[in-house]
Protein backbone atom coordinates (compact mmCIF):
# COMPACT_ATOMS: atom_id res chain seq x y z
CA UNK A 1 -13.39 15.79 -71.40
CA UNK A 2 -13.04 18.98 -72.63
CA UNK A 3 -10.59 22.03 -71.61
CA UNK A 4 -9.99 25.57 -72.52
CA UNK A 5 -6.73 26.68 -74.00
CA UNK A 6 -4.58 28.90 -71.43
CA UNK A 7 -3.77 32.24 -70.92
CA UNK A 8 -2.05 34.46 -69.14
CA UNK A 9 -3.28 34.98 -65.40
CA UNK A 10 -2.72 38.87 -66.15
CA UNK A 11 -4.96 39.06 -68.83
CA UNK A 12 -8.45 40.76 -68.41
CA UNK A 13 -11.50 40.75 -69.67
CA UNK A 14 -14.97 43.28 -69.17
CA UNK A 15 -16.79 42.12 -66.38
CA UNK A 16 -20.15 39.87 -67.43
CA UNK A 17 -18.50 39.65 -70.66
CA UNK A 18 -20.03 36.73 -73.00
CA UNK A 19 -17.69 34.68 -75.10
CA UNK A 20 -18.07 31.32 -76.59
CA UNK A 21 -14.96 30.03 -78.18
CA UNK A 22 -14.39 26.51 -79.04
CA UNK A 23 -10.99 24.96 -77.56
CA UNK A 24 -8.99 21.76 -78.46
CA UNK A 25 -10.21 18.12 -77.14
CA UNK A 26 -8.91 15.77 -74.91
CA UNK A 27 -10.06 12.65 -73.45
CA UNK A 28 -10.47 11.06 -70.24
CA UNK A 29 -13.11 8.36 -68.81
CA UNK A 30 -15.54 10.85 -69.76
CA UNK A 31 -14.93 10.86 -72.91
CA UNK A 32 -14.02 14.02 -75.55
CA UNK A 33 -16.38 16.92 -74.75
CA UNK A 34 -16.38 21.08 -75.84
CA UNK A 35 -15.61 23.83 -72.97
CA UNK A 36 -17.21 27.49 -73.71
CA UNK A 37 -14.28 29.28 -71.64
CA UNK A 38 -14.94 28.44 -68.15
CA UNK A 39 -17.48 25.86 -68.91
CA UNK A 40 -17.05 21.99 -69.08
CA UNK A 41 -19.66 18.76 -69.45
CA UNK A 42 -19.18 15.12 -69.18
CA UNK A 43 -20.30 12.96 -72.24
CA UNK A 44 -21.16 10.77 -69.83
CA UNK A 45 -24.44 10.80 -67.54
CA UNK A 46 -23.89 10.60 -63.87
CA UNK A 47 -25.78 10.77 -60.62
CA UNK A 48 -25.89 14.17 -58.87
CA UNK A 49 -22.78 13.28 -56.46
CA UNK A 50 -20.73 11.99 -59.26
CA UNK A 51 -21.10 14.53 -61.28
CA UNK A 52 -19.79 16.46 -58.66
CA UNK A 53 -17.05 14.70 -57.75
CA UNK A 54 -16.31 14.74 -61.76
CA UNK A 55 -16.43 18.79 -61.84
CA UNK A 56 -14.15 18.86 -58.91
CA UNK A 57 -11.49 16.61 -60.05
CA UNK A 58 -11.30 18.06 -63.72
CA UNK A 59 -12.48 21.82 -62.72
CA UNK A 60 -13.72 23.14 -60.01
CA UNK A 61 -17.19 22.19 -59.13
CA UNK A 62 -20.82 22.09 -60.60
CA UNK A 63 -21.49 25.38 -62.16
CA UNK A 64 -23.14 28.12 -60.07
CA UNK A 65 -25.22 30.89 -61.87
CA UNK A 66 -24.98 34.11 -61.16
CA UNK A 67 -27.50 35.67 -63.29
CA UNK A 68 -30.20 35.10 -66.14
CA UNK A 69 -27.44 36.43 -68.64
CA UNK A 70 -25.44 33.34 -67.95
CA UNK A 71 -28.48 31.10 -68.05
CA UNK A 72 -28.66 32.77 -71.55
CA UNK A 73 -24.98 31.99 -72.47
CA UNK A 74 -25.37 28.16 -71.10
CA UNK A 75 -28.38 27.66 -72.98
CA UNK A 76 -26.72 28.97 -76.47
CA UNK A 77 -23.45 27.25 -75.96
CA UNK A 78 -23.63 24.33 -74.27
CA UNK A 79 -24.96 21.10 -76.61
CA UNK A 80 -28.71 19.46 -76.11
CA UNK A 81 -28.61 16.23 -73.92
CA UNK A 82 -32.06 14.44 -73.88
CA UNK A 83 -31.72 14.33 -69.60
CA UNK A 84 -30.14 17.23 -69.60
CA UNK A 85 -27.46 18.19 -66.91
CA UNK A 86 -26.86 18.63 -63.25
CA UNK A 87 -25.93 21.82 -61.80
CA UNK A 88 -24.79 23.03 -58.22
CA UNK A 89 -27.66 22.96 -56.74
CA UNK A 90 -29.12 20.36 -53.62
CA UNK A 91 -31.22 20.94 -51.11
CA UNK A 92 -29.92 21.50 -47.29
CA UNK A 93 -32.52 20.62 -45.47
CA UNK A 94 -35.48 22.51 -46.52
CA UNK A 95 -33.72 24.95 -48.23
CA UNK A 96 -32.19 25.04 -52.01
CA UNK A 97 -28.55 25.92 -51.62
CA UNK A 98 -25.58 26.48 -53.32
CA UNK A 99 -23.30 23.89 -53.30
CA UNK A 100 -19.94 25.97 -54.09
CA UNK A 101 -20.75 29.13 -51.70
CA UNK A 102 -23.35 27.47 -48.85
CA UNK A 103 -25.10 30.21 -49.42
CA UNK A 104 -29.20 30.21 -49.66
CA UNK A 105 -31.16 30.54 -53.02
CA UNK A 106 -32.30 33.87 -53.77
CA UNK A 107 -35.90 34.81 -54.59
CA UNK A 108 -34.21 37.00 -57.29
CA UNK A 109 -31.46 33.80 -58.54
CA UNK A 110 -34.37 31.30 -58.92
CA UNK A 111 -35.36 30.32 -62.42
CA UNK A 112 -37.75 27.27 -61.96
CA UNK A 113 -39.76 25.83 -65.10
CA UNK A 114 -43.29 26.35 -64.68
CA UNK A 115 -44.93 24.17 -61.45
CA UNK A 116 -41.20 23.46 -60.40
CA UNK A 117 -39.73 22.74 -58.05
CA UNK A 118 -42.68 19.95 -56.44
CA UNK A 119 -40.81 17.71 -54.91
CA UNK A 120 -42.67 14.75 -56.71
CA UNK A 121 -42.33 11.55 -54.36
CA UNK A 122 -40.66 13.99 -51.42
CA UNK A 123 -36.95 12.54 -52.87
CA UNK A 124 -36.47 15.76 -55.46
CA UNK A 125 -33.10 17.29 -53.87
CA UNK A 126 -30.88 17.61 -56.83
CA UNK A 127 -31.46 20.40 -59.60
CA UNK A 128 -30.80 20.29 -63.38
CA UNK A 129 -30.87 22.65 -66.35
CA UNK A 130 -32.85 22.30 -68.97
CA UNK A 131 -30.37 23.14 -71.83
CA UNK A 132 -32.35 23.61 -75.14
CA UNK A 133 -35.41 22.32 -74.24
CA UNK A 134 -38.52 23.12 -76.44
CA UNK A 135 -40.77 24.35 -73.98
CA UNK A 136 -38.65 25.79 -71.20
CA UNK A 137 -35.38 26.41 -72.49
CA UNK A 138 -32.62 27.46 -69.48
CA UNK A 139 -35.80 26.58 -66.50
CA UNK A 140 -34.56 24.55 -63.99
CA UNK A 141 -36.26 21.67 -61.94
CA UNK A 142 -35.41 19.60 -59.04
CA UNK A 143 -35.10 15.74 -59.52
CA UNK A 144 -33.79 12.30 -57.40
CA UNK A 145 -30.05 13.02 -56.38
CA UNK A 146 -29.94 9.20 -58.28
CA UNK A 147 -30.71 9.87 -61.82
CA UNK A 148 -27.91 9.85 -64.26
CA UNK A 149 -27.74 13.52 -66.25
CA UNK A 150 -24.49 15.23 -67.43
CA UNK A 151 -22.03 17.25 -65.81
CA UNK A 152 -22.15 21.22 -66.23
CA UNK A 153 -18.91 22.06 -64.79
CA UNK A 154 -16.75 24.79 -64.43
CA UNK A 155 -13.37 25.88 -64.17
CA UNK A 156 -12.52 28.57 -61.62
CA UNK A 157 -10.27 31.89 -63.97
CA UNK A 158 -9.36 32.74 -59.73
CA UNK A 159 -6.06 30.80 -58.51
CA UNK A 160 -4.32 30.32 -55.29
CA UNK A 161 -1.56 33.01 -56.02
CA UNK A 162 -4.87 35.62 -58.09
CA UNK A 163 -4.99 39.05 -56.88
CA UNK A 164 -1.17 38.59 -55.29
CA UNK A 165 -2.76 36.92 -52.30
CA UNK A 166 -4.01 40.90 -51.66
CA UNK A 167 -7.15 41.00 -52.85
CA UNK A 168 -10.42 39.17 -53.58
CA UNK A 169 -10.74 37.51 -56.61
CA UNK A 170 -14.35 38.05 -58.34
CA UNK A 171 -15.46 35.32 -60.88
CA UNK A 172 -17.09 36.87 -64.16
CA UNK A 173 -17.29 34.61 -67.66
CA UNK A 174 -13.54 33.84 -69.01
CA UNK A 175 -11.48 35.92 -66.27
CA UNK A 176 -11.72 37.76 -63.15
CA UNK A 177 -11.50 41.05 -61.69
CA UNK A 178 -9.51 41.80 -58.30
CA UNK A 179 -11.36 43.51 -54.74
CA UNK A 180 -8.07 45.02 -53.06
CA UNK A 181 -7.79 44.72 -49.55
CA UNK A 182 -7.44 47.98 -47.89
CA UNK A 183 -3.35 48.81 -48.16
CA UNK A 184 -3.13 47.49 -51.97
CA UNK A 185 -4.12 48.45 -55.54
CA UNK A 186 -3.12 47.63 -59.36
CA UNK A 187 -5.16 45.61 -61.26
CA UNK A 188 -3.54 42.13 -59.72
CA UNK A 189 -3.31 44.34 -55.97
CA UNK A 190 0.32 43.95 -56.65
CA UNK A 191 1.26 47.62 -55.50
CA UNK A 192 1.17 48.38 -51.60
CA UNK A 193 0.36 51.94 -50.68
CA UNK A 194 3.19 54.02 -49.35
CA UNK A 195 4.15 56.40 -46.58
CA UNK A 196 6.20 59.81 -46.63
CA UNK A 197 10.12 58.76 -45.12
CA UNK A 198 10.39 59.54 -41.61
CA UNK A 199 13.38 61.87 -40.67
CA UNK A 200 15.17 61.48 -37.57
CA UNK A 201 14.46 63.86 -35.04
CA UNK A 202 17.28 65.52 -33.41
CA UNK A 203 18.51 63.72 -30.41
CA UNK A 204 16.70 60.61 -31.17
CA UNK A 205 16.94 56.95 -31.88
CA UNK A 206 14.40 55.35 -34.64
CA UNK A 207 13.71 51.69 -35.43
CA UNK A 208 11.48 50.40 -37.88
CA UNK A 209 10.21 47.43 -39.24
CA UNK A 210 8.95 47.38 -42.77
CA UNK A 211 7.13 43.53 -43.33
CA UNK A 212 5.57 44.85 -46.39
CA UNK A 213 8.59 47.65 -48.07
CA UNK A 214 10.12 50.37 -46.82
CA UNK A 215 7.85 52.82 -44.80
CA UNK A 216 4.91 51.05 -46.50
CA UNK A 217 1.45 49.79 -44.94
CA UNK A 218 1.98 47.77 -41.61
CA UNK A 219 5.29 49.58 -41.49
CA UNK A 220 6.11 50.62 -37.54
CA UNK A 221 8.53 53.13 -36.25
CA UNK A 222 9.49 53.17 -32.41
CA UNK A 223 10.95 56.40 -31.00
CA UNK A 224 13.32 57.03 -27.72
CA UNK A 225 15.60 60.01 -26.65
CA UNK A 226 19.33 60.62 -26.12
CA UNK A 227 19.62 60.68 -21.87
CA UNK A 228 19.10 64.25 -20.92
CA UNK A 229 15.37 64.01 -23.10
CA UNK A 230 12.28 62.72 -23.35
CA UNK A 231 9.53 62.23 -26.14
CA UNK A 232 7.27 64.91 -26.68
CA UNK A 233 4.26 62.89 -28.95
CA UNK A 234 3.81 59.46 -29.45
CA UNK A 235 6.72 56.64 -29.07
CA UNK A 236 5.16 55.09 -32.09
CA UNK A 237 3.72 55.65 -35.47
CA UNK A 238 2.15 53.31 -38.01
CA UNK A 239 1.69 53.34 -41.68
CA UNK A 240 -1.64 53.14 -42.63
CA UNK A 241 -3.61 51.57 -45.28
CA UNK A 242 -4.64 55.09 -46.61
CA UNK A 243 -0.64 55.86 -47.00
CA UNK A 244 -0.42 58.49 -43.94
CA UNK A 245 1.46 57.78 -40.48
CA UNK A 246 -1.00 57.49 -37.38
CA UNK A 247 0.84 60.90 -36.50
CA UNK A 248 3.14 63.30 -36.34
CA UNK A 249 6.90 62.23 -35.53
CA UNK A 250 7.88 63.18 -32.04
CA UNK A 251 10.14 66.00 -30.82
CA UNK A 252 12.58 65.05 -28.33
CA UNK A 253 12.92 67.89 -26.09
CA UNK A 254 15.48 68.70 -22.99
CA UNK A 255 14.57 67.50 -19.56
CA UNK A 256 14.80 70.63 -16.94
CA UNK A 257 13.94 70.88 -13.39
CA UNK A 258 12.84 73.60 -11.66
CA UNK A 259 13.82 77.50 -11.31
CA UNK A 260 16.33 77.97 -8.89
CA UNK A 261 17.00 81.39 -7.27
CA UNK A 262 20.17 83.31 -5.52
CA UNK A 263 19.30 82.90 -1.51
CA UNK A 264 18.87 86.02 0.02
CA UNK A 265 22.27 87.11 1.66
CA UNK A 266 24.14 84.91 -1.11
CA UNK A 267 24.76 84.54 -4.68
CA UNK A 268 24.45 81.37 -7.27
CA UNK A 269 26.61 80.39 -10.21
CA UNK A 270 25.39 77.48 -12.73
CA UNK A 271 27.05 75.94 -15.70
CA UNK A 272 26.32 76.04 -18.32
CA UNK A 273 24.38 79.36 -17.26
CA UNK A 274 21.49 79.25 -20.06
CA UNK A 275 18.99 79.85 -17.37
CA UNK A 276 17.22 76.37 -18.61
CA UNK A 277 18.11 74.15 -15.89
CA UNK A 278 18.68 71.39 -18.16
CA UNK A 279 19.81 68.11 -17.36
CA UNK A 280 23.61 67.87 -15.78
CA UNK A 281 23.02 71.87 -15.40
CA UNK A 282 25.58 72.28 -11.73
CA UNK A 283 24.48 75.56 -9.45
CA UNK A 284 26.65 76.36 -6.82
CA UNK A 285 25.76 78.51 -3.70
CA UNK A 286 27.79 80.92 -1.71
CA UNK A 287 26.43 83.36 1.44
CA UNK A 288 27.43 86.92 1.73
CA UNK A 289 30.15 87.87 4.32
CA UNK A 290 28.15 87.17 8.25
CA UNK A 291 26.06 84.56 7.00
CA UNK A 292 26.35 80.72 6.99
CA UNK A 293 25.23 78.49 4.05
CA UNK A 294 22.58 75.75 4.95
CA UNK A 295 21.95 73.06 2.78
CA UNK A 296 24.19 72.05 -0.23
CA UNK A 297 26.50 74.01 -1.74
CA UNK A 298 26.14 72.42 -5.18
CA UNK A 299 23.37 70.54 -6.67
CA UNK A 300 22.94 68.98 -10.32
CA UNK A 301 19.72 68.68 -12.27
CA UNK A 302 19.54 64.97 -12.80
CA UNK A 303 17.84 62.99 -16.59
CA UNK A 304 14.47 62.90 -14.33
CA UNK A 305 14.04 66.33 -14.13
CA UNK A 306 15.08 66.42 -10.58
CA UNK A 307 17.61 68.23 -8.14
CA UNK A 308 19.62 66.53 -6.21
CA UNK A 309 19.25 68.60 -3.61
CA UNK A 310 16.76 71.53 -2.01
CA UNK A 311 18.19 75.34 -2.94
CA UNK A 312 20.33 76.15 0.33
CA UNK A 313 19.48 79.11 2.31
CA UNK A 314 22.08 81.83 4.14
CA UNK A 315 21.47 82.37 8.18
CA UNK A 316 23.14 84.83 10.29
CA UNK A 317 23.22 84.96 14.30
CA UNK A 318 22.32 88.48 16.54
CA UNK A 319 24.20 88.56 19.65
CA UNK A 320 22.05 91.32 21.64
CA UNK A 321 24.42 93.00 25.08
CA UNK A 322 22.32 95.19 27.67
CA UNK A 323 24.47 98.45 27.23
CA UNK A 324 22.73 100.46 29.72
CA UNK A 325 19.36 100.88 30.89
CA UNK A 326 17.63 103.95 32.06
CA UNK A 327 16.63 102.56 35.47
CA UNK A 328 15.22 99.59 37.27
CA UNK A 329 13.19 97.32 34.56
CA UNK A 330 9.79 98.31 35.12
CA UNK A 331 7.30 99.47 32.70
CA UNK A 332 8.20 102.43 30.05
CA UNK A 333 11.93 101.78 30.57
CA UNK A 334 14.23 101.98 27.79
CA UNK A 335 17.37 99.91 27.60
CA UNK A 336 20.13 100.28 24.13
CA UNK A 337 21.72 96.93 22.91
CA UNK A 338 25.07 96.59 20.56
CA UNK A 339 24.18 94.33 17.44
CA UNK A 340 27.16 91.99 17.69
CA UNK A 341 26.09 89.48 14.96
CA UNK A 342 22.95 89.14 12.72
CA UNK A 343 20.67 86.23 12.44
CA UNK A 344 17.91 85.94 10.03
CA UNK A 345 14.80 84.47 11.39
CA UNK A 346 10.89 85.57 11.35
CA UNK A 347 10.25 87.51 15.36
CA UNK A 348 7.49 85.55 16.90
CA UNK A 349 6.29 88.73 17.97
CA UNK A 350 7.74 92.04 17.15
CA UNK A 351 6.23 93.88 20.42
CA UNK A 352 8.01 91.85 22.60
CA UNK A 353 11.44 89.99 23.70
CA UNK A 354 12.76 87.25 21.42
C-alpha cells in the first residue's frame, strides 16, 4: 500500500490546489501501490465494505469528492483498473449518501455516467469511479455492494490536535486551512484574542479567573466594596470573543443616609462634618437653654445607609397663672397670664383655651 511522505502540520498550501507527486512504497496485504498526496488505492480488489474497512485502517476512509476539479485530478493521477474502484458512496435507504459526512447527495455533487444510476436487479447500492475509462472517463455508476473493485482511499491532512483544538479544520487537496472559533485567530487559531487590563477601582476588591491567559476570552472579573460602599455598575465583567469587557468596571462609591437637620430650639454637631452623611458619620444633638431633648442624643449612619436612630426633637413646657381678671368670667372679659415656662406644641385651636 502506498503512503505519502510527511510534512510539517504547519505547512500550507492554496486552497483547491492540485498536486500530484509520487511518494516512496511500502507494502502491506495489499500489496505496493502509488498515493497522489492525500490519495491511496489497494492493488487488491475488494467488496464495497472491505474496501472500506481497508481505507479506514490505512487512511481515513473511502474518498469523498468535493467537486468536478477533483474528479479531474483522480482521473489524471490515479492508475486504470479494468473494474475500476469503489468510492464513498452507498445508498441509505433511498437516498445516495455520503459515507464519511452522512450527509445527502447533491443535485450539484452528482456526476453519473450516462443512464446511471438504474439500479439494475434493485441490489445497485455501492458506487464506483470510472478512472480512465474510454467512454466516460471520471462518471460514476452504482453497482452490487458484493463486487470486488479497488480501494480509492484517502488520508485525512486534518488531525486530532489541527487548528489547536480552536478551530475547524477544512480539507482541500494536500493540506488544510483552519475556521477559527469565535475568540481565536492565526493561521493554526493558536492566538486567543485579548482584553484591555482591568485597574482596581478605589476601595475595591477584584478576582479573576483567566482559563484561557491573562484577561483573555472567557476571562471573568468579580467586583465587591470595602464596608462603608457599595458597587455602582455591574459586580461582573467578561472578556469577550471580540476582545472588549461586557462593560465598564464599576465605581465603588460611599454609602450615606439621609440629611439630617439642627432641631428647632437646638443645635447638631457630626464628625467628620463633610455634610455627606457617610457611613460611621456620628451627629450629636443638644436643645437650647428651656427645652428638653427627645429622642437620641447621638446617632451613627450605619454600612446600610441607615440611622440608627430618628433626628431628636427639643420640647419646652408653658406654665400659664390667672394674674388678674377684669371681672366675673363671662363673655368679653379679659384676664393677663405670666408665661412661667414654654412648651412647643401645635394649639388645637388658636381662638380658644388649650
Amino acid at each position: 500500500e502506498g503512503s505519502r511522505k510527511s510534512r510539517k502540520s504547519t505547512a500550507k498550501a492554496q486552497s483547491g490546489s492540485l498536486c500530484a507527486k509520487k511518494v516512496n512504497m511500502v507494502g502491506d496485504e495489499a500489496g505496493p501501490a502509488v498515493a497522489a498526496w492525500t490519495y491511496h488505492y489497494s492493488t487488491k480488489a475488494y467488496s464495497w465494505n472491505y474496501s472500506r474497512e481497508f481505507c479506514q485502517k490505512h487512511y481515513t476512509d473511502l474518498v469523498a469528492i468535493q467537486n468536478k476539479k477533483e474528479i479531474a485530478h483522480l482521473n489524471e493521477v490515479i492508475p486504470y483498473f479494468s473494474s475500476y474502484y469503489w468510492i464513498g458512496i452507498r445508498k441509505v435507504g433511498d437516498t445516495w449518501t455520503w459515507v464519511g459526512t452522512k450527509q445527502p447527495l447533491t443535485e450539484e455533487a452528482e456526476n453519473w455516467a450516462e443512464h446511471e444510476p438504474n439500479n439494475k436487479k434493485n441490489n445497485q447500492d455501492c458506487v464506483e469511479i470510472y478512472i480512465k475509462s474510454a467512454s466516460a472517463p471520471g462518471k460514476w455508476n452504482d453497482e452490487p455492494c458484493g463486487k470486488r473493485k479497488r480501494a480509492l482511499c484517502y488520508a485525512a491532512s486534518c488531525q486530532d490536535m489541527s487548528c489547536s483544538k480552536q478551530g475547524k479544520c477544512i480539507e482541500t487537496i494536500g493540506n488544510y486551512t483552519c475556521s477559527c472559533f469565535p475568540g481565536f485567530y492565526g493561521p493554526e487559531c493558536e492566538y486567543v484574542r485579548e482584553c484591555e487590563d482591568l485597574d482596581l477601582p478605589r476601595q475595591a476588591f477584584m478576582n479573576c479567573s483567566h482559563p484561557l491567559g491573562n484577561f483573555s476570552f472567557t476571562s471573568e472579573c468579580r467586583f465587591h466594596c470595602a464596608e462603608g460602599y457599595k458597587l455602582n455598575g455591574p459586580s461582573k465583567l467578561e472578556c469577550l470573543a471580540s476582545g472588549v469587557w461586557t462593560s465598564e468596571p464599576p465605581q465603588c462609591v460611599a454609602i450615606a443616609c439621609g440629611p439630617l437637620q439642627s432641631p428647632v430650639h437646638g443645635s447638631m454637631d457630626c464628625s467628620p462634618s463633610s455634610g455627606a452623611f457617610q457611613d460611621n458619620t456620628s451627629c450629636s444633638f443638644r436643645c437650647a437653654e428651656g427645652f428638653k431633648l427627645e429622642g437620641a442624643d447621638l446617632v451613627q449612619c450605619t454600612e446600610l445607609g441607615q440611622w440608627t436612630a430618628p433626628a431628636p426633637v427639643c420640647q419646652g413646657t408653658v406654665t400659664l397663672e390667672h394674674s388678674f381678671c377684669v371681672s366675673q368670667l363671662v363673655r368679653h372679659h379679659t384676664c393677663a397670664f405670666l408665661i412661667l415656662q414654654f412648651k412647643q406644641s401645635p394649639l388645637r385651636n388658636p381662638r380658644s383655651w388649650p
